[in-house]
C-alpha atoms as a PDB file:
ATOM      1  CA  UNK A   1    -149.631 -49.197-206.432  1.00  0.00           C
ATOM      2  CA  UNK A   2    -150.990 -45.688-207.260  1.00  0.00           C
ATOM      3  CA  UNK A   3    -154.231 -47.735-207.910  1.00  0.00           C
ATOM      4  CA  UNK A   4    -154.301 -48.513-204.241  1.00  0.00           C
ATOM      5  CA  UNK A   5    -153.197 -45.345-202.816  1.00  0.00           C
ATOM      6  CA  UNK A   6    -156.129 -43.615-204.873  1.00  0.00           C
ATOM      7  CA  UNK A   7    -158.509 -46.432-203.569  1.00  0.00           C
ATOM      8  CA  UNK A   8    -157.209 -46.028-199.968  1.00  0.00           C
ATOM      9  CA  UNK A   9    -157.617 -42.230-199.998  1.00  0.00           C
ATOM     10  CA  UNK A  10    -161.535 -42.515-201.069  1.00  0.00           C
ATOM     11  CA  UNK A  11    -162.543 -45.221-198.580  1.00  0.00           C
ATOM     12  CA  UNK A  12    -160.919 -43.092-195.837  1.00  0.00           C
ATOM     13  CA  UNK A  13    -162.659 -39.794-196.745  1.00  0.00           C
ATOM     14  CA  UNK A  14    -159.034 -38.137-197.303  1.00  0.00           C
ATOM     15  CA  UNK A  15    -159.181 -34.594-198.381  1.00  0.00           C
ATOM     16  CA  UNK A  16    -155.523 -34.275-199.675  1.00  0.00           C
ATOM     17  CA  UNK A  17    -152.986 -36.947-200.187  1.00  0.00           C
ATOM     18  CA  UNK A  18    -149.892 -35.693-199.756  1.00  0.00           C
ATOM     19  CA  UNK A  19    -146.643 -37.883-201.319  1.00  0.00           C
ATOM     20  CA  UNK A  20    -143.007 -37.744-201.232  1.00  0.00           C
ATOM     21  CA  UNK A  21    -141.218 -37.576-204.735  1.00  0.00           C
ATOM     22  CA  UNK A  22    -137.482 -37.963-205.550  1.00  0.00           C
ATOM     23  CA  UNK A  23    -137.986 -35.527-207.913  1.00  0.00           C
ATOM     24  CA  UNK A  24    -136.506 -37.301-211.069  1.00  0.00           C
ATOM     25  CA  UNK A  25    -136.859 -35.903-214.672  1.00  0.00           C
ATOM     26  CA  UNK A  26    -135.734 -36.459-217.915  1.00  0.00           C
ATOM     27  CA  UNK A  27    -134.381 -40.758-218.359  1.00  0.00           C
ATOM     28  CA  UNK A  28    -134.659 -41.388-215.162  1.00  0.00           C
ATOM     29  CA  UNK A  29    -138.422 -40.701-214.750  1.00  0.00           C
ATOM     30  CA  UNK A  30    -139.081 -42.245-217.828  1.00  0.00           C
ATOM     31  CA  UNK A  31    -137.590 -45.855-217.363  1.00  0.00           C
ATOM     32  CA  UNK A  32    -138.675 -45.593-213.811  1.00  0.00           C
ATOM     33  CA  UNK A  33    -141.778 -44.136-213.656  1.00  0.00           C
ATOM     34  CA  UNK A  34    -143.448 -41.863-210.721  1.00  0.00           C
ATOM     35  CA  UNK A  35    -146.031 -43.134-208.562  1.00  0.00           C
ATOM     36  CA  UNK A  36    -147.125 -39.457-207.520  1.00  0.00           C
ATOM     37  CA  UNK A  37    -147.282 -38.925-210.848  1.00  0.00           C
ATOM     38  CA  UNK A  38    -149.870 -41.749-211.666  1.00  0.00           C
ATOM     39  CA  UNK A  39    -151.263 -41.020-207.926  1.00  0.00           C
ATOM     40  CA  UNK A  40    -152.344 -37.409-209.734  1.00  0.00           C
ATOM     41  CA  UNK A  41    -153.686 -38.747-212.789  1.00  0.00           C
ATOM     42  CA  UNK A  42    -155.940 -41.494-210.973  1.00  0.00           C
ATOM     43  CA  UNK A  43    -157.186 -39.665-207.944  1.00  0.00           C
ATOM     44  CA  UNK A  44    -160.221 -37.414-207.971  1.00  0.00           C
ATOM     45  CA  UNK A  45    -158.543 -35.585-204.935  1.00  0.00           C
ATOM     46  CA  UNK A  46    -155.834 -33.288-204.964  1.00  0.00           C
ATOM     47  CA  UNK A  47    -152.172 -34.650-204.349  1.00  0.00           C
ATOM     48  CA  UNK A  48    -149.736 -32.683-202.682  1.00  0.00           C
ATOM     49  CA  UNK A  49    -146.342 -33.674-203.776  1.00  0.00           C
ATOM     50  CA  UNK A  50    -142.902 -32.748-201.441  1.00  0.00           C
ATOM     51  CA  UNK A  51    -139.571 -33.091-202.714  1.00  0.00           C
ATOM     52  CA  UNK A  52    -136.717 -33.654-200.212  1.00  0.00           C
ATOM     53  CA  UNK A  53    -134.084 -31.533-200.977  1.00  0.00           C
ATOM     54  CA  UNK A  54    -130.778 -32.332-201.752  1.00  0.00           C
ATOM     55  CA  UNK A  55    -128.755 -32.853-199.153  1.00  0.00           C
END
């Protein structure tokens, strides 16, 4: 997935990509994994990550 979103982002011209995050740490993130996370580490543009707050 991240693979494609980094993909997408260069054959659009995108400047920014900007992601939503659920904002997991610790087990959770671990066992699950992040997209935006992997989104960050495979894209040569910058990612802008928001976190909606709890509600």
């Amino acid at each position: 997935m991240a693979g494609l979103i980094a993909q997408a982002a260069e054959r659009h011209g995108a400047d920014l990509i900007c992601m939503g995050t659920h904002g997991r740490t610790g087990l959770a993130r671990a066992v699950m994994g992040s997209v935006a996370q992997a989104v960050m580490a495979r894209s040569d543009r910058p990612v802008l990550m928001v976190r909606n707050p709890a509600s």
